[in-house]
PDB file of N, CA and C in Angstrom:
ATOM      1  N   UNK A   1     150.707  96.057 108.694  1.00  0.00           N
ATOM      2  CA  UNK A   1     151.854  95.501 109.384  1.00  0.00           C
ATOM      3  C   UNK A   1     151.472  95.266 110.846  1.00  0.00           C
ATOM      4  N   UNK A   2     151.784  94.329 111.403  1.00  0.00           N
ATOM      5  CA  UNK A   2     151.446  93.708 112.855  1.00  0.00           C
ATOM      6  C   UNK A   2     152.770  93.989 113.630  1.00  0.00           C
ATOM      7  N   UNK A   3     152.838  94.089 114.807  1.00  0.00           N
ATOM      8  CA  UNK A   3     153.525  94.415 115.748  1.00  0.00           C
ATOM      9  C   UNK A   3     153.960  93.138 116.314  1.00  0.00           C
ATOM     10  N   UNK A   4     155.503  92.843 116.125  1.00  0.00           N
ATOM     11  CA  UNK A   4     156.223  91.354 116.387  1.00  0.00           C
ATOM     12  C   UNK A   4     156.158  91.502 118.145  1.00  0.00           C
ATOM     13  N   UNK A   5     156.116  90.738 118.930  1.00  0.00           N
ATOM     14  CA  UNK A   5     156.543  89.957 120.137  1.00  0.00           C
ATOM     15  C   UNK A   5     155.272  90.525 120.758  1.00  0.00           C
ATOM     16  N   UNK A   6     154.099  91.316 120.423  1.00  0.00           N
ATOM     17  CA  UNK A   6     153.298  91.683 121.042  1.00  0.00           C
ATOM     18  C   UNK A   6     152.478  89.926 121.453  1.00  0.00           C
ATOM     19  N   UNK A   7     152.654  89.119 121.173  1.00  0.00           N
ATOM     20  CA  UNK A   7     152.187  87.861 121.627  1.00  0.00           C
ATOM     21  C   UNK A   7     153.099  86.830 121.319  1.00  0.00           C
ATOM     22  N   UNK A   8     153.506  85.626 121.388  1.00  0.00           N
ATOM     23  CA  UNK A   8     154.262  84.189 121.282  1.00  0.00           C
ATOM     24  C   UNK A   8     154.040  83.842 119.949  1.00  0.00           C
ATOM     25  N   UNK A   9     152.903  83.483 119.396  1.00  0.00           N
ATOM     26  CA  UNK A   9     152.909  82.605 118.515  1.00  0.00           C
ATOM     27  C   UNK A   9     151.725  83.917 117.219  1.00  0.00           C
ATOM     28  N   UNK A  10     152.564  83.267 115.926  1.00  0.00           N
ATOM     29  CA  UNK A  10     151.490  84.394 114.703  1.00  0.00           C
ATOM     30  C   UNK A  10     151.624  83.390 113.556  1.00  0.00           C
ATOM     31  N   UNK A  11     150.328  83.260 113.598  1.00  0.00           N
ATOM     32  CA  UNK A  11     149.913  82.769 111.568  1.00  0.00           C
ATOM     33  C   UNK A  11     149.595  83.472 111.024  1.00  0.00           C
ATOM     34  N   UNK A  12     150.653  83.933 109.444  1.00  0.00           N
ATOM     35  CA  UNK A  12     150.581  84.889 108.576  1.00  0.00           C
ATOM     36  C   UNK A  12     150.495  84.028 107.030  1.00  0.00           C
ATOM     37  N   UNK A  13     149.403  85.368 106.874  1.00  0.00           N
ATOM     38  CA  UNK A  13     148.963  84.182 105.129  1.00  0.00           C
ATOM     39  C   UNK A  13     150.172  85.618 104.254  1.00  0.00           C
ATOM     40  N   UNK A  14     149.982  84.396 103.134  1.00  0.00           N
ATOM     41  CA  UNK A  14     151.154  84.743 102.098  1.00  0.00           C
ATOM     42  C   UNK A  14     151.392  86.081 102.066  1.00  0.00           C
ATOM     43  N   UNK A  15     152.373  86.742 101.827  1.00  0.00           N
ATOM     44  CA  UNK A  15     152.660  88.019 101.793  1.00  0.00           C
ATOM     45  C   UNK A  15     152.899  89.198 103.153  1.00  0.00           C
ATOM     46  N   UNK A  16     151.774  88.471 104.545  1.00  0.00           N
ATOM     47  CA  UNK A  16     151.781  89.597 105.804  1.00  0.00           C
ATOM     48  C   UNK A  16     153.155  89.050 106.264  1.00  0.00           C
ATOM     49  N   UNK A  17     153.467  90.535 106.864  1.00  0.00           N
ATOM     50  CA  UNK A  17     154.581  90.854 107.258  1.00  0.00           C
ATOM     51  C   UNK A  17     153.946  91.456 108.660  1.00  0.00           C
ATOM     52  N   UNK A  18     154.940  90.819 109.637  1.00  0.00           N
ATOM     53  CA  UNK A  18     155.159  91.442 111.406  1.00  0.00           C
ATOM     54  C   UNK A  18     156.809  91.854 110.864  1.00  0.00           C
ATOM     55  N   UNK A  19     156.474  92.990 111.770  1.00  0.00           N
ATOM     56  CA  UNK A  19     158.113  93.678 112.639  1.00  0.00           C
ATOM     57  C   UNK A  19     157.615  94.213 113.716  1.00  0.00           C
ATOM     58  N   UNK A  20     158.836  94.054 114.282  1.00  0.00           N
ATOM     59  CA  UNK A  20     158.967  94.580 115.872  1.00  0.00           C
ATOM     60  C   UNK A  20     160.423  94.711 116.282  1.00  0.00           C
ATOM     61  N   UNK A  21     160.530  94.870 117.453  1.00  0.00           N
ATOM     62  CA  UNK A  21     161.721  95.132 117.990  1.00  0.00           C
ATOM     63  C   UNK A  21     161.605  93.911 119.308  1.00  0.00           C
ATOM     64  N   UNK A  22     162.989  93.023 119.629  1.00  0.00           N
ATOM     65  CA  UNK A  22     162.746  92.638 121.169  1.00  0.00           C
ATOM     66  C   UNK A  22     163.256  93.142 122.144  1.00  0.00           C
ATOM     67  N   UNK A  23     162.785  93.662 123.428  1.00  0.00           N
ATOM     68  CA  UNK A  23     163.296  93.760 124.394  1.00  0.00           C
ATOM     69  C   UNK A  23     164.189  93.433 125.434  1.00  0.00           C
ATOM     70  N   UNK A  24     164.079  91.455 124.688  1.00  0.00           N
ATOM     71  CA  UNK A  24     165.297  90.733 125.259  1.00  0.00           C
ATOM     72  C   UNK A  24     165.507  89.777 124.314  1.00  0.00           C
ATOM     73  N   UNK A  25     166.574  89.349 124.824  1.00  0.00           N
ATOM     74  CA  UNK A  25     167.017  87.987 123.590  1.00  0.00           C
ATOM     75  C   UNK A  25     165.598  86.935 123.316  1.00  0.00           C
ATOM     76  N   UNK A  26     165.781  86.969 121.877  1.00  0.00           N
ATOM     77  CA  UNK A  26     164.535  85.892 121.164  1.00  0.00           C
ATOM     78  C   UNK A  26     164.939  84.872 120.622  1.00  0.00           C
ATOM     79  N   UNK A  27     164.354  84.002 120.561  1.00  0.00           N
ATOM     80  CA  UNK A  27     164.490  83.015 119.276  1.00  0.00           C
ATOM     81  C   UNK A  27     162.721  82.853 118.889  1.00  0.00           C
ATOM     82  N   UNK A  28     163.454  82.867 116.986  1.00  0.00           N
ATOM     83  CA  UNK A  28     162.411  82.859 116.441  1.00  0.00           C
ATOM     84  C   UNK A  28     162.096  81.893 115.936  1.00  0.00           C
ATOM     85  N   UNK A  29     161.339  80.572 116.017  1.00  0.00           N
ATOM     86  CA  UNK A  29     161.030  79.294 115.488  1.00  0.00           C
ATOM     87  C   UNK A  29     159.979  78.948 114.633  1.00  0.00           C
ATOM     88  N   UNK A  30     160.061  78.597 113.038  1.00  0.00           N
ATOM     89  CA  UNK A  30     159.340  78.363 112.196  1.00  0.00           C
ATOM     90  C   UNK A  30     158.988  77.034 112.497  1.00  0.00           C
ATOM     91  N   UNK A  31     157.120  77.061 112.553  1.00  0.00           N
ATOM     92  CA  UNK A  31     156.562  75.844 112.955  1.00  0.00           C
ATOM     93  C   UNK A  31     155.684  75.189 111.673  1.00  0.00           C
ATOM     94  N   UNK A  32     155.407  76.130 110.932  1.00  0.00           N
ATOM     95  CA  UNK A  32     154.313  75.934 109.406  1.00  0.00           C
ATOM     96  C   UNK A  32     155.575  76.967 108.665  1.00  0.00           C
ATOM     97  N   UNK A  33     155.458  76.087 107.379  1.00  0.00           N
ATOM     98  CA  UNK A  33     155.230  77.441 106.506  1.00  0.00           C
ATOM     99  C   UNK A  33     157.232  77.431 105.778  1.00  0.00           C
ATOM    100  N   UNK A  34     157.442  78.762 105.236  1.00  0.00           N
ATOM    101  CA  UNK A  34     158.276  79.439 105.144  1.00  0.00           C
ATOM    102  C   UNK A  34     158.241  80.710 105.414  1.00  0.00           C
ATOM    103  N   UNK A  35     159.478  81.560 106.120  1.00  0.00           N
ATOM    104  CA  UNK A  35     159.361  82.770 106.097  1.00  0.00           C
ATOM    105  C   UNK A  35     160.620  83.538 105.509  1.00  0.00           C
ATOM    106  N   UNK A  36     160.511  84.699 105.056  1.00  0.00           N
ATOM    107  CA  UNK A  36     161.841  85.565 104.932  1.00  0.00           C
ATOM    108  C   UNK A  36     161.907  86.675 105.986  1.00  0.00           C
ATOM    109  N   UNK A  37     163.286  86.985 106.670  1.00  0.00           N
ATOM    110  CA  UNK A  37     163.507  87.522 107.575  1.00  0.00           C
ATOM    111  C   UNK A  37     164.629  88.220 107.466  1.00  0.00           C
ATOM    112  N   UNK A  38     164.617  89.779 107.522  1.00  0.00           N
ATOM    113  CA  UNK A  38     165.578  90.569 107.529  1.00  0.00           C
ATOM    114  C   UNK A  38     165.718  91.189 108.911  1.00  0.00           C
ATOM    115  N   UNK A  39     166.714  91.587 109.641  1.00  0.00           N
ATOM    116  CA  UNK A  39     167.760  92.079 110.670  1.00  0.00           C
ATOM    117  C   UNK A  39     167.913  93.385 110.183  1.00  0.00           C
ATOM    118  N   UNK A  40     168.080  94.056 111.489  1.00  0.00           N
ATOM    119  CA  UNK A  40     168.635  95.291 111.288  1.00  0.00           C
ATOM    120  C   UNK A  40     170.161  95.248 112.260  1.00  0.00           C
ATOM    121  N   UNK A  41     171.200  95.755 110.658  1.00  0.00           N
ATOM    122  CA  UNK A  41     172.845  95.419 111.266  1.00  0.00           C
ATOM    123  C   UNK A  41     173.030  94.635 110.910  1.00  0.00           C
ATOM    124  N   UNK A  42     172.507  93.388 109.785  1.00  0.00           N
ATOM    125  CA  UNK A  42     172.818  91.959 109.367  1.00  0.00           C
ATOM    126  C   UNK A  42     172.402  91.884 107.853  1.00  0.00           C
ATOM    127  N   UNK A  43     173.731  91.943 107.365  1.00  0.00           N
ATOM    128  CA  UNK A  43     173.671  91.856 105.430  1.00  0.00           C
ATOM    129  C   UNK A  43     173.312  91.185 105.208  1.00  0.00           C
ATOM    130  N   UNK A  44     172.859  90.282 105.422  1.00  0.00           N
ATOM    131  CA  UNK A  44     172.286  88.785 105.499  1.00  0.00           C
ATOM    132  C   UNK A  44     170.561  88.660 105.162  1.00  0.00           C
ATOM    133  N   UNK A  45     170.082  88.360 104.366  1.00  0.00           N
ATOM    134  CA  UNK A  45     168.593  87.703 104.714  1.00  0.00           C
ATOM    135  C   UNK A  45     168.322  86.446 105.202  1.00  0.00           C
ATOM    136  N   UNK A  46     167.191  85.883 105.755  1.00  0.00           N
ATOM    137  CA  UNK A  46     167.064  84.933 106.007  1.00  0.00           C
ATOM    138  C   UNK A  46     165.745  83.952 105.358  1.00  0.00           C
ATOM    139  N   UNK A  47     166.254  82.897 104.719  1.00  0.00           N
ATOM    140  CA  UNK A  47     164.858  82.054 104.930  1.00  0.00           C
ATOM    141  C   UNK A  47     164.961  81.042 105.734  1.00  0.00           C
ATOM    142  N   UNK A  48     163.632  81.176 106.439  1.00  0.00           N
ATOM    143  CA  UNK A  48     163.587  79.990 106.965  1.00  0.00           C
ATOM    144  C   UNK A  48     162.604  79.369 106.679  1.00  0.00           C
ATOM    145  N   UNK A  49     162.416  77.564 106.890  1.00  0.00           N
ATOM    146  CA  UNK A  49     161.521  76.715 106.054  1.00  0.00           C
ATOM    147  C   UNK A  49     160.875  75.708 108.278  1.00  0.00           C
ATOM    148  N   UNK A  50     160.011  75.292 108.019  1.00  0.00           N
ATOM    149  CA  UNK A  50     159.668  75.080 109.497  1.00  0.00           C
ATOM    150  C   UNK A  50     160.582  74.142 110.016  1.00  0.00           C
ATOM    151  N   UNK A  51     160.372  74.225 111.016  1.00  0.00           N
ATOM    152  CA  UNK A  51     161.735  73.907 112.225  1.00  0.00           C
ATOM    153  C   UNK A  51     163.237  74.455 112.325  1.00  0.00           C
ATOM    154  N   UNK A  52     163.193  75.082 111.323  1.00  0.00           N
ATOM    155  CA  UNK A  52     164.200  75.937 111.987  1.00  0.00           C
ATOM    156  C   UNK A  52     164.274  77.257 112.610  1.00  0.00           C
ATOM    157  N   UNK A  53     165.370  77.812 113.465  1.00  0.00           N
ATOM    158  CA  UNK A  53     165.238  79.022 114.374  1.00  0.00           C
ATOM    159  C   UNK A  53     166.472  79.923 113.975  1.00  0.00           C
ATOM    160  N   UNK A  54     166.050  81.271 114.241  1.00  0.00           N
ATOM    161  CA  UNK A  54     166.786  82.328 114.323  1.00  0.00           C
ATOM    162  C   UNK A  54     166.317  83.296 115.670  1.00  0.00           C
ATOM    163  N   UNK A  55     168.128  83.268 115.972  1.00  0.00           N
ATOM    164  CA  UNK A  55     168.347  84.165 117.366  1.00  0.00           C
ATOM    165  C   UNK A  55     167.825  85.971 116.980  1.00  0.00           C
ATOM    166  N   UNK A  56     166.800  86.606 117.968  1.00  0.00           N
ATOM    167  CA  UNK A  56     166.972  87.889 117.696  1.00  0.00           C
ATOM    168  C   UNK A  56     167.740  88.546 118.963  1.00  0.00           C
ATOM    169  N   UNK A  57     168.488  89.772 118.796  1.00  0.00           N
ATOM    170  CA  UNK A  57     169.472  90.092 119.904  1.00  0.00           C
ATOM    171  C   UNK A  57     168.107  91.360 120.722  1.00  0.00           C
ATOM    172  N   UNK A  58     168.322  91.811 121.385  1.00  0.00           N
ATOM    173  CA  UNK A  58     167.649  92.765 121.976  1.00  0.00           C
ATOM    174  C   UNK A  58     167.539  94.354 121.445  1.00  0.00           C
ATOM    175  N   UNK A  59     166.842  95.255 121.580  1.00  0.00           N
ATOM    176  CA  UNK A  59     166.947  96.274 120.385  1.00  0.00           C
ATOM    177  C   UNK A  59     167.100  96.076 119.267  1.00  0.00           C
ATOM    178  N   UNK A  60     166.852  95.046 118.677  1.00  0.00           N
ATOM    179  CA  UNK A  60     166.999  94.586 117.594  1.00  0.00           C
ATOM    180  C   UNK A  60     165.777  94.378 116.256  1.00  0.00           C
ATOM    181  N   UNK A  61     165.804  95.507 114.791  1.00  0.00           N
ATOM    182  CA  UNK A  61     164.532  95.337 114.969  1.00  0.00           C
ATOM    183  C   UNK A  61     164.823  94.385 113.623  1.00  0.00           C
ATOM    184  N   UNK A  62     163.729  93.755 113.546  1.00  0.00           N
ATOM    185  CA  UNK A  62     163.444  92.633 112.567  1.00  0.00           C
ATOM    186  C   UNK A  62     162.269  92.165 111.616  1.00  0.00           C
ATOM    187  N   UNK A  63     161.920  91.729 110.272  1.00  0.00           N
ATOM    188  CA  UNK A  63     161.067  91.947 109.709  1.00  0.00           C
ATOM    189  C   UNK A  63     160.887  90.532 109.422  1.00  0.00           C
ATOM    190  N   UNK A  64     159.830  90.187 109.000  1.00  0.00           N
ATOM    191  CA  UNK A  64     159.351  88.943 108.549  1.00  0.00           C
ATOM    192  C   UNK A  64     158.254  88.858 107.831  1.00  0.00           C
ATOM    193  N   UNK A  65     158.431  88.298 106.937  1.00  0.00           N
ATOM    194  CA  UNK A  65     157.410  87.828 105.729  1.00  0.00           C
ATOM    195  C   UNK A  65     156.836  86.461 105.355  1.00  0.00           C
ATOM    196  N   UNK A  66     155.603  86.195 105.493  1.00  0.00           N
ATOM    197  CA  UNK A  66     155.289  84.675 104.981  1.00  0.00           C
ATOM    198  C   UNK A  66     155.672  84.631 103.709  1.00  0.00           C
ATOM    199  N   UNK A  67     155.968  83.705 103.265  1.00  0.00           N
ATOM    200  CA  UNK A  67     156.390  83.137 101.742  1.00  0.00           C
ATOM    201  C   UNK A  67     155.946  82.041 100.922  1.00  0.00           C
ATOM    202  N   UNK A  68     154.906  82.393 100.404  1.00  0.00           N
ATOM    203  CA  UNK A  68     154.117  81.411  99.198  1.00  0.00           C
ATOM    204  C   UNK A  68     153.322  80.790  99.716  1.00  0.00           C
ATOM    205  N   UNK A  69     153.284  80.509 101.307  1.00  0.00           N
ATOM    206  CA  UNK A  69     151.600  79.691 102.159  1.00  0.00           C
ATOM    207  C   UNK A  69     151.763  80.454 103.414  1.00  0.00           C
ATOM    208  N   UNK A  70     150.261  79.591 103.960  1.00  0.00           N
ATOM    209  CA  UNK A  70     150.478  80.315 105.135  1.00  0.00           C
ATOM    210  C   UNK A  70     151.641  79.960 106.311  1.00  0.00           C
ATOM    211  N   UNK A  71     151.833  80.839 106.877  1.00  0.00           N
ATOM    212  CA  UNK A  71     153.204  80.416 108.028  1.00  0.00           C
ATOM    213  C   UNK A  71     152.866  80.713 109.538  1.00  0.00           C
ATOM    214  N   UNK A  72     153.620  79.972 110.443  1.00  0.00           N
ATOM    215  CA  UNK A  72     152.933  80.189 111.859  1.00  0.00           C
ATOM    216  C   UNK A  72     154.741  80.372 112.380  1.00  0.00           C
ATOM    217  N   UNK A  73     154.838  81.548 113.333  1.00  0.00           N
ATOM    218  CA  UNK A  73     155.775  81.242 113.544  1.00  0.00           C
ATOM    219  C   UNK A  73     155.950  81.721 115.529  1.00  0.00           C
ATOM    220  N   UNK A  74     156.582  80.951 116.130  1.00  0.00           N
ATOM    221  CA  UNK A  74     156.723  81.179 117.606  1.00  0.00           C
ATOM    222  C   UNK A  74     157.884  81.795 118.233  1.00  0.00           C
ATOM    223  N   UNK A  75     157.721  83.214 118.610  1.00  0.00           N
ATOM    224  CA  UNK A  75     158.623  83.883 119.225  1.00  0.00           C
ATOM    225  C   UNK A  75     158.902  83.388 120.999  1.00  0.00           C
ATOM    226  N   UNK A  76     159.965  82.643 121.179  1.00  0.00           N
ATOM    227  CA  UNK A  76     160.485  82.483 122.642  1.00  0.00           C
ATOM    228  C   UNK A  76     161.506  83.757 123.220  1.00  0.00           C
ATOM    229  N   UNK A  77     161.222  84.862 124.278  1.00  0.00           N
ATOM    230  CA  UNK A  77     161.974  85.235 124.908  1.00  0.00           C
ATOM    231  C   UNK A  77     162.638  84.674 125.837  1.00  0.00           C
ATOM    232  N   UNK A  78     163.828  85.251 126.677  1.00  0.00           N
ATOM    233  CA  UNK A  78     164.541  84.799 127.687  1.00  0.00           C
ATOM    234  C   UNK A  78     163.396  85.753 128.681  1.00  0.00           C
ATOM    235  N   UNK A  79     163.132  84.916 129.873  1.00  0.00           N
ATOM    236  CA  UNK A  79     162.543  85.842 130.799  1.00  0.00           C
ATOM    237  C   UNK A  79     163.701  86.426 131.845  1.00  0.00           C
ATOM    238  N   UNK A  80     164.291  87.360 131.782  1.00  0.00           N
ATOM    239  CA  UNK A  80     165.214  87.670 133.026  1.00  0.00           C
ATOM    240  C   UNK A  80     164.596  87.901 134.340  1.00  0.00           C
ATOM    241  N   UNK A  81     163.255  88.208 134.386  1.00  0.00           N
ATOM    242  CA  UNK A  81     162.185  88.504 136.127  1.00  0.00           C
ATOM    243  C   UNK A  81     162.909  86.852 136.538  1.00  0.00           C
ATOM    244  N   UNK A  82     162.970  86.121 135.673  1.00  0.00           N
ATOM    245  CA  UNK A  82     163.218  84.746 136.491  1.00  0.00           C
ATOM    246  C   UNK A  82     164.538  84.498 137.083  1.00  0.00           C
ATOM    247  N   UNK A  83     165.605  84.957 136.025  1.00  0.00           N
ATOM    248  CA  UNK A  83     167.002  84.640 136.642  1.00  0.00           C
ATOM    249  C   UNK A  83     167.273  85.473 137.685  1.00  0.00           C
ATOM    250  N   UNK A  84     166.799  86.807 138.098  1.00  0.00           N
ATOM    251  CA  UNK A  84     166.801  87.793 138.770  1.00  0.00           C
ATOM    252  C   UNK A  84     166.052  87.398 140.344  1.00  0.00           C
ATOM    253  N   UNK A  85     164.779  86.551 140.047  1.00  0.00           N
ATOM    254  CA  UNK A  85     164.454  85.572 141.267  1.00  0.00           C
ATOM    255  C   UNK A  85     165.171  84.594 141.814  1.00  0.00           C
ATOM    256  N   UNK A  86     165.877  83.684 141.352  1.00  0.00           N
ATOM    257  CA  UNK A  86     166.516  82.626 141.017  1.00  0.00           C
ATOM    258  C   UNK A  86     167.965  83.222 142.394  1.00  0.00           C
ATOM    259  N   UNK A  87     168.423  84.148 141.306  1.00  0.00           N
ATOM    260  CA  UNK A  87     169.295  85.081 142.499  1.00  0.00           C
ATOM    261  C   UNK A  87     169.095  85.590 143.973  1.00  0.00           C
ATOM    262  N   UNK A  88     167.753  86.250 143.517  1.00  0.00           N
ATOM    263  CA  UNK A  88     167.423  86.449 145.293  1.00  0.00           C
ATOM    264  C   UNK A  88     167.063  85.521 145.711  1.00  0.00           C
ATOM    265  N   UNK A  89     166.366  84.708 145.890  1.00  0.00           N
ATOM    266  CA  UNK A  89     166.134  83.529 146.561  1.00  0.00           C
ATOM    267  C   UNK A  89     167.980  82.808 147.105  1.00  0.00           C
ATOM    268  N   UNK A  90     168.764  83.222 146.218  1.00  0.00           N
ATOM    269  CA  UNK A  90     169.944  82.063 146.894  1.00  0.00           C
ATOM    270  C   UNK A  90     170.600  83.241 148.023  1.00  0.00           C
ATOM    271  N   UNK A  91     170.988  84.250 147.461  1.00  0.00           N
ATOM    272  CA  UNK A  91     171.146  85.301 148.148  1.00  0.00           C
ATOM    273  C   UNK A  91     170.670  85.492 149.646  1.00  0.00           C
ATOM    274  N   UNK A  92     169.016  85.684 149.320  1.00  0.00           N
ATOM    275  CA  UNK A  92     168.236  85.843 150.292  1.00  0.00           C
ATOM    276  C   UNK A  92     168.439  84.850 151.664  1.00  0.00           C
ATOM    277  N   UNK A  93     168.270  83.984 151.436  1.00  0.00           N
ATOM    278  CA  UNK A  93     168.450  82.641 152.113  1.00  0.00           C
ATOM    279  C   UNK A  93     169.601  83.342 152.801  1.00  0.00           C
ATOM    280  N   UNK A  94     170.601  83.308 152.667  1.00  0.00           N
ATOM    281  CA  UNK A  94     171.482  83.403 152.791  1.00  0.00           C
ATOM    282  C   UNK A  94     171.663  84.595 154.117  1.00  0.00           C
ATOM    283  N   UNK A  95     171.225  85.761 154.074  1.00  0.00           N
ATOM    284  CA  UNK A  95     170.908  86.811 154.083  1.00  0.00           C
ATOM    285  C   UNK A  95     169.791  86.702 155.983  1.00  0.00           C
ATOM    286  N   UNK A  96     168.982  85.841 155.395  1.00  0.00           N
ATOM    287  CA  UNK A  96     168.601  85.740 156.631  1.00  0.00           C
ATOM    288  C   UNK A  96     168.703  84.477 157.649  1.00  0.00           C
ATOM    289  N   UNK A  97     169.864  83.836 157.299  1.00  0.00           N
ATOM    290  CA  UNK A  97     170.259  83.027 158.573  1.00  0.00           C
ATOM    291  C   UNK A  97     170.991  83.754 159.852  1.00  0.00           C
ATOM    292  N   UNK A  98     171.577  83.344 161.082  1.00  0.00           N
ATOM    293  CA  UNK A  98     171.684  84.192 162.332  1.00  0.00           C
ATOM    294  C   UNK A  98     172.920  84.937 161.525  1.00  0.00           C
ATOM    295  N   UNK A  99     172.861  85.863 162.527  1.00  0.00           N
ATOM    296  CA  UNK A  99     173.965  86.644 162.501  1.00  0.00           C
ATOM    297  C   UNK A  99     174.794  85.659 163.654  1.00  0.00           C
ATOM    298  N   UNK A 100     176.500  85.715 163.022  1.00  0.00           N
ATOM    299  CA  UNK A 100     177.427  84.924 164.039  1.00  0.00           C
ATOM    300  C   UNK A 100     178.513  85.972 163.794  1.00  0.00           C
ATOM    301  N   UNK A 101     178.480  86.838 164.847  1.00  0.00           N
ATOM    302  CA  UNK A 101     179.779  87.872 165.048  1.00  0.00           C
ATOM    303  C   UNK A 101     181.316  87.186 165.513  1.00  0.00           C
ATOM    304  N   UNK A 102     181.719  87.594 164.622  1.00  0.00           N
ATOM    305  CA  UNK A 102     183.653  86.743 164.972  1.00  0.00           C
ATOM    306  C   UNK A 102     184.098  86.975 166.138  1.00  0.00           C
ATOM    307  N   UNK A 103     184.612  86.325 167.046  1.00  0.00           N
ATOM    308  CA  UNK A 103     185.418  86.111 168.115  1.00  0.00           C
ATOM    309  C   UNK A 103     186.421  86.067 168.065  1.00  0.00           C
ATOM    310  N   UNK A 104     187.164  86.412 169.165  1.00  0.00           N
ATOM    311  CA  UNK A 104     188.529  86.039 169.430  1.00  0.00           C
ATOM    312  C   UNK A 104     189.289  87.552 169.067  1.00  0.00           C
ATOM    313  N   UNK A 105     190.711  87.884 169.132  1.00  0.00           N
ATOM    314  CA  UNK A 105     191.126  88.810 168.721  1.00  0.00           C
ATOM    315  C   UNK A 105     191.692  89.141 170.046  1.00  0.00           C
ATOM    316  N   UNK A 106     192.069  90.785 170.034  1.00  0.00           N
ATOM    317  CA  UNK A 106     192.761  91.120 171.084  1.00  0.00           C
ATOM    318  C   UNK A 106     192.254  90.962 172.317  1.00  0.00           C
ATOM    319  N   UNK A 107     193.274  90.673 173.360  1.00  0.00           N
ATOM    320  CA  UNK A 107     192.678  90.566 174.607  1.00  0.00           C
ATOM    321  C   UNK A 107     193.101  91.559 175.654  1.00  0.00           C
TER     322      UNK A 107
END
């Protein structure tokens, strides 16, 4: 068994199975192949056939199986280091223009 999100992209011949867990929101996109995909918390199985995607939630652990050829499939995370930059930078800016102390008031 291979360890899921430890890299982006995995070609699995018939039968290998990755699980893992993500750390942040995924989507999982079948590019070759077919796969079956079970959730943990979701009665549900999944197949998927290429081009289509399934959302993984975070802590979330998940299994996957190639099915009858080989399959390639590409895990996309959300990067949050970015939205978290994105923020300071507007913030920041912000942050270091002059100081303009209010006037006026009692006399």
């Amino acid at each position: 068994m291979t360890k899921l999100f430890m890299k982006e992209s995995h070609t699995m011949n018939v039968g290998e199975v990755l699980s893992g867990v993500a750390l942040r929101p995924c989507t999982l996109r079948v590019l070759a192949g077919r796969v079956w995909i079970t959730r943990e918390g979701d009665i549900h199985d999944h197949w998927l056939s290429a081009g289509e995607r399934l959302s993984i939630r975070p802590d979330q652990l998940i299994v996957v199986e190639a099915d009858g050829a080989t399959s390639q499939v590409d895990i996309a995370c959300v990067n949050n280091r970015g939205a978290l930059t994105a923020i300071m930078r507007r913030f920041g800016g912000a942050l270091r223009q002059p100081f303009h102390p209010v006037t006026g008031g009692a006399a």
